[in-house]
C-alpha atoms as a PDB file:
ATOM      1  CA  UNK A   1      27.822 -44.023-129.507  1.00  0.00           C
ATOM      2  CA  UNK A   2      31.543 -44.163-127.797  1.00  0.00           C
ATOM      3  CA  UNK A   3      33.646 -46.372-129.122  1.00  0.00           C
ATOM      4  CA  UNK A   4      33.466 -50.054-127.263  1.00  0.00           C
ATOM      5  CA  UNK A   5      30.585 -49.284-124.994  1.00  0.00           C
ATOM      6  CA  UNK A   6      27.240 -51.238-125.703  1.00  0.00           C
ATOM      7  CA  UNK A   7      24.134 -49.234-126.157  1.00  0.00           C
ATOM      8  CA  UNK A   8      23.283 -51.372-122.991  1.00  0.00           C
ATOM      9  CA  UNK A   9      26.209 -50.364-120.842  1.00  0.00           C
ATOM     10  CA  UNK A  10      25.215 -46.624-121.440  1.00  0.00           C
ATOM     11  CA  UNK A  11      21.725 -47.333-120.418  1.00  0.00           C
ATOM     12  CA  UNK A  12      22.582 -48.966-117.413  1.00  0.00           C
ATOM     13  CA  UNK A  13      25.196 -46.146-116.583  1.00  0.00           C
ATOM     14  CA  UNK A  14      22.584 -43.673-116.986  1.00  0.00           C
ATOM     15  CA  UNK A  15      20.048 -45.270-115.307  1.00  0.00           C
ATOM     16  CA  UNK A  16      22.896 -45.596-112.200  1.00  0.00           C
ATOM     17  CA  UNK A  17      23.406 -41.888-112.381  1.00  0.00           C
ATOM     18  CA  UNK A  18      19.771 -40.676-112.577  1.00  0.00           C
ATOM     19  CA  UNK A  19      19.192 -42.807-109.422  1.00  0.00           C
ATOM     20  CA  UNK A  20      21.874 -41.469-107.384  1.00  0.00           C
ATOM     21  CA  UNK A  21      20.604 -38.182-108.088  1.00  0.00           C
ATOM     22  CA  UNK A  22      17.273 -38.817-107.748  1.00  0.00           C
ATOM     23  CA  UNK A  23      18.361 -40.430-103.873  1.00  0.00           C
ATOM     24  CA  UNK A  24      20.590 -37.001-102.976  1.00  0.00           C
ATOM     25  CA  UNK A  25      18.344 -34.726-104.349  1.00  0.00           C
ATOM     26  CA  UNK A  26      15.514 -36.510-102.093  1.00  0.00           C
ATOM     27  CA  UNK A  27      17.936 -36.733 -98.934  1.00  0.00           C
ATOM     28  CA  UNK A  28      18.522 -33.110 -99.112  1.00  0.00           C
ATOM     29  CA  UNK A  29      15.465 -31.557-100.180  1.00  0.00           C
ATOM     30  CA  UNK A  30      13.703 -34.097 -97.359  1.00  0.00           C
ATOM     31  CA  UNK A  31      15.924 -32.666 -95.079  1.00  0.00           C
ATOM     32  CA  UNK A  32      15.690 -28.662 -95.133  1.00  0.00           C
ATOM     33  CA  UNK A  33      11.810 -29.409 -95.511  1.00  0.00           C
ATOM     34  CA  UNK A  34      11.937 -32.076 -92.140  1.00  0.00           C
ATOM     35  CA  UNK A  35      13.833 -30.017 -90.161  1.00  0.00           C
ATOM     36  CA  UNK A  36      13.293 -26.441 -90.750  1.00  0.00           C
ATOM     37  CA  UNK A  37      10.027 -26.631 -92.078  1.00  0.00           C
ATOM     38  CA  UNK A  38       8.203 -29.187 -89.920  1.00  0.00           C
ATOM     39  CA  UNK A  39      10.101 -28.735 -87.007  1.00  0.00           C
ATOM     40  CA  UNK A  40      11.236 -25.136 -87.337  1.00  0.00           C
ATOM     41  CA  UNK A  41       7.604 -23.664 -88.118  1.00  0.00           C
ATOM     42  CA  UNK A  42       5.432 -25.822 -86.074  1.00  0.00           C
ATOM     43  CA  UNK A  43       7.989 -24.527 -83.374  1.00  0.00           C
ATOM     44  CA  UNK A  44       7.096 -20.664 -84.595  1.00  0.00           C
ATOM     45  CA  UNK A  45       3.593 -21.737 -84.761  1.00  0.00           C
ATOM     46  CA  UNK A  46       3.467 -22.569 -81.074  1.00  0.00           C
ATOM     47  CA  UNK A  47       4.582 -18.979 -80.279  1.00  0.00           C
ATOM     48  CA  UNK A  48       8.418 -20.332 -80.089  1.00  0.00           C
ATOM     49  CA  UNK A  49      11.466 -18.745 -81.474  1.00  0.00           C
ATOM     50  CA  UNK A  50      14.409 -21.211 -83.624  1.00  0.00           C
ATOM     51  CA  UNK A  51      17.986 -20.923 -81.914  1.00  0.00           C
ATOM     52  CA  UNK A  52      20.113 -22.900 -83.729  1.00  0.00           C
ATOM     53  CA  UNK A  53      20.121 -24.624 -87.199  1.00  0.00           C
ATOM     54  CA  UNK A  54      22.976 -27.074 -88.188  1.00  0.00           C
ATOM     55  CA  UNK A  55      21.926 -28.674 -91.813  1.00  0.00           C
ATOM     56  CA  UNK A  56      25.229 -31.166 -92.779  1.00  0.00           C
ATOM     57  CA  UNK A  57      25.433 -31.011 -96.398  1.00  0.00           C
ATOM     58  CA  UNK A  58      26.056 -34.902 -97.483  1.00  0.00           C
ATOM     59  CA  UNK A  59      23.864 -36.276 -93.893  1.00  0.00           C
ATOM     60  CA  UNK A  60      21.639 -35.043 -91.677  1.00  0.00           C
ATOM     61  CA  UNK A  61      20.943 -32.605 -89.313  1.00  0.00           C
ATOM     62  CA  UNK A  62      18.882 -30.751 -86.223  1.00  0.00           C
ATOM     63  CA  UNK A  63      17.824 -27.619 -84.800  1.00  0.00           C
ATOM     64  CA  UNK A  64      17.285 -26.251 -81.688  1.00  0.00           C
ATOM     65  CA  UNK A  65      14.477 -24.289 -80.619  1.00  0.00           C
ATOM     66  CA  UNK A  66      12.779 -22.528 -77.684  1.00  0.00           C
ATOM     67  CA  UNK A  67       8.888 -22.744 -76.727  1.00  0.00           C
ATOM     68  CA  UNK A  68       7.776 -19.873 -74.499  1.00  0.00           C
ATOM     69  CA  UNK A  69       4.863 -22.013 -73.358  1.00  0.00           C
ATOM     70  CA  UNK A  70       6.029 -25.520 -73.500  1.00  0.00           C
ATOM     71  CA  UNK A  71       2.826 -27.745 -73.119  1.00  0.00           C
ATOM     72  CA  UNK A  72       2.599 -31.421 -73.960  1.00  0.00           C
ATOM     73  CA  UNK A  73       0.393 -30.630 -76.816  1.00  0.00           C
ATOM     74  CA  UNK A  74       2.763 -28.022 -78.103  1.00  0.00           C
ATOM     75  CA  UNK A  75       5.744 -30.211 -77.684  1.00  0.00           C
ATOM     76  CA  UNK A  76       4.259 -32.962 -79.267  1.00  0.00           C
ATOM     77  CA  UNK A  77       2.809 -30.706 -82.380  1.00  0.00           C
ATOM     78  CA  UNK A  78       6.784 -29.722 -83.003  1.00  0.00           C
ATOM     79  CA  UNK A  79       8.416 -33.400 -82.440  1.00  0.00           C
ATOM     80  CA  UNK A  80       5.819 -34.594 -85.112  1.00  0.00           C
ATOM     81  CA  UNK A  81       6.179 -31.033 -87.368  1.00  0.00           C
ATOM     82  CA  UNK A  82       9.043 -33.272 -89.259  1.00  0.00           C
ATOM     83  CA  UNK A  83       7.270 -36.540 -90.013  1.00  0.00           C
ATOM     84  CA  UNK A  84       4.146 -34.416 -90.408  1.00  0.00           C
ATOM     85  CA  UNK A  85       5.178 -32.889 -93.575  1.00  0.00           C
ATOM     86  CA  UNK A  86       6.868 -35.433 -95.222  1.00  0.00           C
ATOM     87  CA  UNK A  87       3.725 -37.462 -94.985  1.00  0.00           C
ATOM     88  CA  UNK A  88       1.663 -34.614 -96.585  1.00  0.00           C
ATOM     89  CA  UNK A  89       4.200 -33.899 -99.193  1.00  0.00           C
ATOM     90  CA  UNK A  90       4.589 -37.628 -99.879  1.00  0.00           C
ATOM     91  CA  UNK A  91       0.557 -38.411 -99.885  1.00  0.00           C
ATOM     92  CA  UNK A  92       0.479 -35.289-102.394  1.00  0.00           C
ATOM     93  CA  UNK A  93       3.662 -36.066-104.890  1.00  0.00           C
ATOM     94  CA  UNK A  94       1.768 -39.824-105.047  1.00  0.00           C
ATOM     95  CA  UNK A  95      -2.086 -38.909-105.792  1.00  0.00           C
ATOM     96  CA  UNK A  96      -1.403 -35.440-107.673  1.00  0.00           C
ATOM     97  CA  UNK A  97       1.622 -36.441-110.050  1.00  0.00           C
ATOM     98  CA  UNK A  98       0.273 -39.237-113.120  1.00  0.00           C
ATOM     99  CA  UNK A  99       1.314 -40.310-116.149  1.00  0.00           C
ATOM    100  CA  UNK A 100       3.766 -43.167-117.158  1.00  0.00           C
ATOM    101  CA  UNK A 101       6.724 -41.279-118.700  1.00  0.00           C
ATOM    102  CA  UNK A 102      10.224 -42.187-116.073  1.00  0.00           C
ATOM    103  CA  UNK A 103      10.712 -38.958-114.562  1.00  0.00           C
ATOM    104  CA  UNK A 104       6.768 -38.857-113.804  1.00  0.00           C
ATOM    105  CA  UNK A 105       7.315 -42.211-112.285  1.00  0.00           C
ATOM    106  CA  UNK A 106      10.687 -41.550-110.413  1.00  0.00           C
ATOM    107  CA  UNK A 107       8.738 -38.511-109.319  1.00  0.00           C
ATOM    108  CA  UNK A 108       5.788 -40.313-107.997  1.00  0.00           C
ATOM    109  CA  UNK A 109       8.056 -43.309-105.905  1.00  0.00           C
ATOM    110  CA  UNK A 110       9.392 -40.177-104.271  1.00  0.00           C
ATOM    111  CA  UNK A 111       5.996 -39.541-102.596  1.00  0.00           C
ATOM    112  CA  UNK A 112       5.972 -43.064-101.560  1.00  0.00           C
ATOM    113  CA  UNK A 113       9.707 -42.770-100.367  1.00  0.00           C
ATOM    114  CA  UNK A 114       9.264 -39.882 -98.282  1.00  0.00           C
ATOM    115  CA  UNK A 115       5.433 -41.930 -96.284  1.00  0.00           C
ATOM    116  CA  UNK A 116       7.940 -44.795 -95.849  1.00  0.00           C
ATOM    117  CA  UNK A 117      10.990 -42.501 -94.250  1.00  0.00           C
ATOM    118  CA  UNK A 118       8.527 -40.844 -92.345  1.00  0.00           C
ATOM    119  CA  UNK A 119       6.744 -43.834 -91.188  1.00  0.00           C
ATOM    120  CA  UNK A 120       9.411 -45.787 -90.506  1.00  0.00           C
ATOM    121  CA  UNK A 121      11.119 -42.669 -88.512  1.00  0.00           C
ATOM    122  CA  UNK A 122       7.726 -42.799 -86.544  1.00  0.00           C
ATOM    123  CA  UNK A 123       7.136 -46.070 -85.998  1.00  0.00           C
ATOM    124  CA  UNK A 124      10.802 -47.260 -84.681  1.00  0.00           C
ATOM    125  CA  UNK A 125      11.541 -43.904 -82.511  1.00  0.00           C
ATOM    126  CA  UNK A 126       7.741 -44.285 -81.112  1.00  0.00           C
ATOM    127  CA  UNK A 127       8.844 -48.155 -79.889  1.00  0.00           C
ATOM    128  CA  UNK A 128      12.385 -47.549 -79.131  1.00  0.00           C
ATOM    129  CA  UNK A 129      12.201 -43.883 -77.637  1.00  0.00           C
ATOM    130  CA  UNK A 130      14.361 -42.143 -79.933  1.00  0.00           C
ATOM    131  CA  UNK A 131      14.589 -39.116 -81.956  1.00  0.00           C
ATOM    132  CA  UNK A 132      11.155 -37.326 -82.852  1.00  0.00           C
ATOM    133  CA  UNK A 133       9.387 -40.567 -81.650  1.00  0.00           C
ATOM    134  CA  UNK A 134      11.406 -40.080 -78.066  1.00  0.00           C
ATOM    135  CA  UNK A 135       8.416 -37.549 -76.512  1.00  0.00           C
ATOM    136  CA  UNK A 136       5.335 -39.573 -78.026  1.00  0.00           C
ATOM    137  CA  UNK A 137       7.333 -42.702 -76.301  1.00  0.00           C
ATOM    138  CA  UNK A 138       6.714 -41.275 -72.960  1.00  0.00           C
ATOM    139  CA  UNK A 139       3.304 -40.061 -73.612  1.00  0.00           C
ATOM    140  CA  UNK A 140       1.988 -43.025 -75.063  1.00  0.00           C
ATOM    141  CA  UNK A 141       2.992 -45.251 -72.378  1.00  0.00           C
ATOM    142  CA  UNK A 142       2.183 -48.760 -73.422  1.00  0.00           C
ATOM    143  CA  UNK A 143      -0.122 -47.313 -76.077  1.00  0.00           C
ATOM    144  CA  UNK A 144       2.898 -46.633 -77.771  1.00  0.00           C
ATOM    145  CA  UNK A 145       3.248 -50.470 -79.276  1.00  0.00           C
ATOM    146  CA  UNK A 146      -0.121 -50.282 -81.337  1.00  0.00           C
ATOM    147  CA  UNK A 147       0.531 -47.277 -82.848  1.00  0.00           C
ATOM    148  CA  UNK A 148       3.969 -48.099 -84.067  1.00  0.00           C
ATOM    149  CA  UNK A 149       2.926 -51.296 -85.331  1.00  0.00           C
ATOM    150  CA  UNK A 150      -0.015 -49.315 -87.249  1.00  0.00           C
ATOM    151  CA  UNK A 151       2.941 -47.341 -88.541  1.00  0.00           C
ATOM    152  CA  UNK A 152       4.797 -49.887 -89.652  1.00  0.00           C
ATOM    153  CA  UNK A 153       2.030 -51.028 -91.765  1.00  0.00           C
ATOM    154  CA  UNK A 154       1.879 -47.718 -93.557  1.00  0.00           C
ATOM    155  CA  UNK A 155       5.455 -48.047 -93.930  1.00  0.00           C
ATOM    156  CA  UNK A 156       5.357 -51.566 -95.290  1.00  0.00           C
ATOM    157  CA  UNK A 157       2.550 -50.439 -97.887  1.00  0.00           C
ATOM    158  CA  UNK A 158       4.414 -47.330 -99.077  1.00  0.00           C
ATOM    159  CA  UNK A 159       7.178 -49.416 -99.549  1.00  0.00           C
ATOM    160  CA  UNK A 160       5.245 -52.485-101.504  1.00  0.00           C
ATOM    161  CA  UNK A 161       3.120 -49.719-103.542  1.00  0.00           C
ATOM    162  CA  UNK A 162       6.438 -47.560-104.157  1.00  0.00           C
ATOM    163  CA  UNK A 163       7.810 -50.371-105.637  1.00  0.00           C
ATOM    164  CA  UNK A 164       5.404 -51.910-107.692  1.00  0.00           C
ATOM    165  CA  UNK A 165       5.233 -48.429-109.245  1.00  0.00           C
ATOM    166  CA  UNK A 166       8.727 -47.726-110.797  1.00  0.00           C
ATOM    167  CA  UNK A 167      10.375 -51.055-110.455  1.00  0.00           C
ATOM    168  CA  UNK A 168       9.390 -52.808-114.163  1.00  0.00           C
ATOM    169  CA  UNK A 169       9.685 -49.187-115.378  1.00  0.00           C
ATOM    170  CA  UNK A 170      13.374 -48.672-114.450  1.00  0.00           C
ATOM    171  CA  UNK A 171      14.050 -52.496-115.980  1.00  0.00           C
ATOM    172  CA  UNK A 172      12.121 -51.925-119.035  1.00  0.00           C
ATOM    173  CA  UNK A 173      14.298 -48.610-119.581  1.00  0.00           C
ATOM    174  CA  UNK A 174      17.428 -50.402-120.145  1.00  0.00           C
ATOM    175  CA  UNK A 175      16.135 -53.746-121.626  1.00  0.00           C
ATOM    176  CA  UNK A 176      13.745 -56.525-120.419  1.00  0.00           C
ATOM    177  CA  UNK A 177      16.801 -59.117-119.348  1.00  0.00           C
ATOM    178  CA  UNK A 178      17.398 -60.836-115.997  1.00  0.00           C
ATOM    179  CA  UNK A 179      20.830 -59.615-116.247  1.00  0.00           C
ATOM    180  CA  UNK A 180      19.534 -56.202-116.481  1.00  0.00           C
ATOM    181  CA  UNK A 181      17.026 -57.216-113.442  1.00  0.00           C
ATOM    182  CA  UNK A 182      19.635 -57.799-111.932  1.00  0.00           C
ATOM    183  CA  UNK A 183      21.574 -54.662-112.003  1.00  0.00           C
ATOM    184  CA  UNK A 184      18.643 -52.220-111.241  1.00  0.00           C
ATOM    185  CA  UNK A 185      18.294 -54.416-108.499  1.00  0.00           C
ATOM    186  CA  UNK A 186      21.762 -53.664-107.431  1.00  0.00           C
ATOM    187  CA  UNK A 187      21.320 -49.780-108.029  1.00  0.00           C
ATOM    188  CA  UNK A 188      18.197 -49.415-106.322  1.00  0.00           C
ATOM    189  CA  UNK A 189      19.400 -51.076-103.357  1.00  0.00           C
ATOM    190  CA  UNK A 190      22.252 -49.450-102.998  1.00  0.00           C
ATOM    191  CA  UNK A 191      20.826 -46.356-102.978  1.00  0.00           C
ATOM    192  CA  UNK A 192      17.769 -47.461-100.762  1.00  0.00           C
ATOM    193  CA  UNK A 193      20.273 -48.372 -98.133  1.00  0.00           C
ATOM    194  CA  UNK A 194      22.128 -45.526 -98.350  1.00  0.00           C
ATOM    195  CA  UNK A 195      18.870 -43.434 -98.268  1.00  0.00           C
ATOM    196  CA  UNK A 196      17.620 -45.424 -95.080  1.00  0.00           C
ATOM    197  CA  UNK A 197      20.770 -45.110 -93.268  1.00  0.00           C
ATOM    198  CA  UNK A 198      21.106 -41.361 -93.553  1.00  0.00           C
ATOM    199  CA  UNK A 199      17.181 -41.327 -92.745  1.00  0.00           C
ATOM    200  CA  UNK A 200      17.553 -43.200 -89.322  1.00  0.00           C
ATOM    201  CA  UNK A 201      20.257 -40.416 -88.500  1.00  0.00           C
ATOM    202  CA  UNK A 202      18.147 -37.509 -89.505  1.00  0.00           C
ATOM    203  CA  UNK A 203      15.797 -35.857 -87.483  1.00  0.00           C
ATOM    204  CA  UNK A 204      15.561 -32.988 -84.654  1.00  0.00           C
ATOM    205  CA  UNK A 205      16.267 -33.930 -80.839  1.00  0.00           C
ATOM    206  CA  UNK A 206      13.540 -31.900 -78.941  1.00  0.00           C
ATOM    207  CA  UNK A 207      13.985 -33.401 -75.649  1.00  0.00           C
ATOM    208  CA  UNK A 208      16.655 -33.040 -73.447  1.00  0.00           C
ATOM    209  CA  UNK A 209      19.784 -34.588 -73.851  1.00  0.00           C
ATOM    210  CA  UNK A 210      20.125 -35.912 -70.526  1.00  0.00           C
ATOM    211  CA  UNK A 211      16.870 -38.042 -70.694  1.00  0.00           C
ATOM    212  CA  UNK A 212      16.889 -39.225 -73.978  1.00  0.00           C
ATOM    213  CA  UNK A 213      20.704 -41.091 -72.843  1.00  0.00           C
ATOM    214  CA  UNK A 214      18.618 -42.537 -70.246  1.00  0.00           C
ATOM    215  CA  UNK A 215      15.951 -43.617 -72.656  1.00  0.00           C
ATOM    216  CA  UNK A 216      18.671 -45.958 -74.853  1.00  0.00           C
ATOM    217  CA  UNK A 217      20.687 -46.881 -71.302  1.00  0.00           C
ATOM    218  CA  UNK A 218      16.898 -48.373 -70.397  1.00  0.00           C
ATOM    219  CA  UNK A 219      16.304 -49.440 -73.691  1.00  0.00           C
ATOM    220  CA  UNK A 220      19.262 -51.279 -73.520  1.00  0.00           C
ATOM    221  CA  UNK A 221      18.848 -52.488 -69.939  1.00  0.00           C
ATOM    222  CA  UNK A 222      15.396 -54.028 -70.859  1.00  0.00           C
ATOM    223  CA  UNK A 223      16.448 -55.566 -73.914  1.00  0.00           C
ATOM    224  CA  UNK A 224      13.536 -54.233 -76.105  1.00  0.00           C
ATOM    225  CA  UNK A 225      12.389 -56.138 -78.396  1.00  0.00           C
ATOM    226  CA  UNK A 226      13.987 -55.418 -81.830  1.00  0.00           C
ATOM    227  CA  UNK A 227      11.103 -54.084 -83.333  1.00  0.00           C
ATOM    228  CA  UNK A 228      13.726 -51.599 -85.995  1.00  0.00           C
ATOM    229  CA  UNK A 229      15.149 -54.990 -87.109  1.00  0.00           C
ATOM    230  CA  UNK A 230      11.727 -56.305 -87.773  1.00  0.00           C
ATOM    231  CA  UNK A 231      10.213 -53.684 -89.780  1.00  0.00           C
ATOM    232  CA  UNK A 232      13.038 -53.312 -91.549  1.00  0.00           C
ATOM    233  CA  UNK A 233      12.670 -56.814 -92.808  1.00  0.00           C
ATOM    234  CA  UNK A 234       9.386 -56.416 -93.641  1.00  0.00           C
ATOM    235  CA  UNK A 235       9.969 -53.197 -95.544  1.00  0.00           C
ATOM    236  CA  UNK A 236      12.542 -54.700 -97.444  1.00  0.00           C
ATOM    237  CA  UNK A 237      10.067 -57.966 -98.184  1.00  0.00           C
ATOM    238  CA  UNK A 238       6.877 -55.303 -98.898  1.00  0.00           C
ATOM    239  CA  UNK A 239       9.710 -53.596-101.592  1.00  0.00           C
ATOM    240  CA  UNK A 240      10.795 -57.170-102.997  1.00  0.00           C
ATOM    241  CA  UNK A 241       7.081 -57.880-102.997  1.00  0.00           C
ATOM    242  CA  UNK A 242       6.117 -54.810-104.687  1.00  0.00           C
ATOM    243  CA  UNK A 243       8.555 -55.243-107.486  1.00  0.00           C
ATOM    244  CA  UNK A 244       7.623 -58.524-108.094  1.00  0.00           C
ATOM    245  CA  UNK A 245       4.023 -57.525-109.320  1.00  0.00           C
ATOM    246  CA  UNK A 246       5.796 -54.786-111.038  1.00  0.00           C
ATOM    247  CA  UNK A 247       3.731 -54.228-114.431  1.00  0.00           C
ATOM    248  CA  UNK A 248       6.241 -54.423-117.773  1.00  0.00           C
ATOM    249  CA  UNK A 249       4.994 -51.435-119.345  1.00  0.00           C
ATOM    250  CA  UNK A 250       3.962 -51.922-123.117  1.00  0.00           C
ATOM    251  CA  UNK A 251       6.762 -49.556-124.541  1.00  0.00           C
ATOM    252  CA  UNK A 252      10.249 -48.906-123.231  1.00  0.00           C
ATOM    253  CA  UNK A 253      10.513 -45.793-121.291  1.00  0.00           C
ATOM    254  CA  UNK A 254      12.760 -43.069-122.932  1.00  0.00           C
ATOM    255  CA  UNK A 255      15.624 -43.081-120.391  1.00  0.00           C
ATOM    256  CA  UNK A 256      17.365 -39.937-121.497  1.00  0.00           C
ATOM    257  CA  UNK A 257      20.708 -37.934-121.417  1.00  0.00           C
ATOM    258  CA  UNK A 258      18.110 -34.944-120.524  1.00  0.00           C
ATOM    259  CA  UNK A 259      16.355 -36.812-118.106  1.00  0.00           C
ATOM    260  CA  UNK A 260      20.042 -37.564-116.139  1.00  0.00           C
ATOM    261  CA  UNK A 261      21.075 -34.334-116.621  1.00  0.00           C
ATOM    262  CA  UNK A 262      17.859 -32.589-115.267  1.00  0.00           C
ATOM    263  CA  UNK A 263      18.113 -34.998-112.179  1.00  0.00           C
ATOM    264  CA  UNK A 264      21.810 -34.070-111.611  1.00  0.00           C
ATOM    265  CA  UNK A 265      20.994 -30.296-111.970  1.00  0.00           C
ATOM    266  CA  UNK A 266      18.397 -30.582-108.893  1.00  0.00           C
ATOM    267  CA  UNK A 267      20.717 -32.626-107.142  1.00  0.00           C
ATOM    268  CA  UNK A 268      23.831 -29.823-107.322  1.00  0.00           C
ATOM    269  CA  UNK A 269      20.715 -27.814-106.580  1.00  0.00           C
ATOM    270  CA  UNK A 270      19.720 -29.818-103.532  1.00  0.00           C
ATOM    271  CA  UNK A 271      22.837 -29.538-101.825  1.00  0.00           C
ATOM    272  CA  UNK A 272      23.563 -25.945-102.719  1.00  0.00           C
ATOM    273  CA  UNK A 273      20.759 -25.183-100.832  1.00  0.00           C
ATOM    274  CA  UNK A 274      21.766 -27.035 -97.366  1.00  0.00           C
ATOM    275  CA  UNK A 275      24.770 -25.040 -97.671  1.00  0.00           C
ATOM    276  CA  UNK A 276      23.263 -22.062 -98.382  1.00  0.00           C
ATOM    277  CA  UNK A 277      20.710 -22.107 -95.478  1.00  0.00           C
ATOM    278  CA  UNK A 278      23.388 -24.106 -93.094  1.00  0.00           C
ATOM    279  CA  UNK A 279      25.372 -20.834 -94.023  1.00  0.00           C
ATOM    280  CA  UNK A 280      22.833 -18.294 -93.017  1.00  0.00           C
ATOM    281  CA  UNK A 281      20.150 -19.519 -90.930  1.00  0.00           C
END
């Protein structure tokens, strides 16, 4: 124990650093596998060929790619490669990984995290014609409203399920007080809107440049209606929600120096590698 510092005050610094870890190791990891998996091998799997790669190590990124045969269906197969896979991965991490310890928990949110980046990613560039949503926009016509709205649902129950999952856990590791509430509440939404912020700016720009500008001037020019704002809101209240009918497990989780140190190993680890492949690729 060091000198002056509670028992309490290290739990609630460790729990702090294993949850900014756990968010940049997520950010980065969720990155290299949006962009240069999903969108970079759908593109090879359509008979294209990758031209450019630029991974940013502490945001987001994009790549650039060529389709010798550019159909709709291929085009649309590529924008989606992104959000495809982190749906996939997420569904996976959430039904495949059990068990109650913290890091088995942690692990398990980050399923849910990555259905509610990708849904939300979906569901607000589908509406508002940006990013990977930007092509579907135009071939969806007024279809396009439905089918972001059944997207935001998803998103909404990832969120309220993500939550309900870890959030009594991560309270119950450093001591079943309101003033301890309080704090993960804090941390987690710190990091939550850090996490969402660097998600709305990462994704791959397929279309051209030209006519996705016109897409926001029109946006703008129409006033759309703020759908983003919306289901933002409503994630948030699905992830108060969820936490809410949290379930107090019946014996404090074992929130370890290991378990922070592990996490900050895969962070460093995280953003090695988006320097490495920024580097190369």
């Amino acid at each position: 124990m060091v000198p002056g510092v509670s028992a309490w005050s290290l739990a609630v610094a460790r729990l702090t650093g294993l949850l900014a870890c756990v968010a940049m190791a997520t950010a980065r990891f969720g990155l290299v596998l949006h962009e240069l998996v999903g969108h970079g091998g759908a593109a090879l799997a359509m008979g294209g060929q990758i031209l450019e790669v630029r991974l940013f190590w502490f945001a987001g990124g994009w790549i650039r790619y060529d389709l010798h045969e550019p159909s709709v269906a291929a085009m649309v197969i590529v924008s989606m490669g992104g959000i495809a896979i982190e749906l996939v991965l997420g569904t996976i991490l959430w039904f495949v990984v059990t068990g109650d310890a913290l890091g088995r928990r942690i692990a398990r949110t980050i399923g849910a995290a990555l259905v509610v980046h990708a849904g939300w990613y979906f569901a607000t560039g589908t509406w508002h014609g940006y990013g990977d949503g930007a092509l579907i926009y135009q071939v969806l016509g007024d279809a396009r409203y439905p089918a972001a709205i059944a997207a935001g649902l998803v998103t909404c129950g990832a969120a309220f399920v993500g939550a309900r999952w870890l959030f009594a856990t991560v309270v119950a590791s450093i001591g079943p007080t309101r003033r301890v509430a309080g704090i993960a509440i804090a941390v987690i939404a710190r990091d939550y809107a850090h996490w969402l912020d660097e998600a709305r700016r990462t994704g791959a720009t397929i279309d051209d440049a030209a006519r996705e500008r016109e897409l926001h001037r029109l946006d703008r020019d129409n006033r759309t209606f703020p759908f983003a704002w919306l289901l933002a809101a409503a994630v948030a209240l699905s992830a108060v929600a969820g936490a809410w009918r949290s379930r107090t497990p019946s014996a404090r989780p074992d929130l370890t120096g290991r378990l922070v140190a592990r996490a900050a190993v895969i962070a460093v680890a995280s953003i090695a590698l988006v320097i490495a492949l920024d580097a190369v690729v």
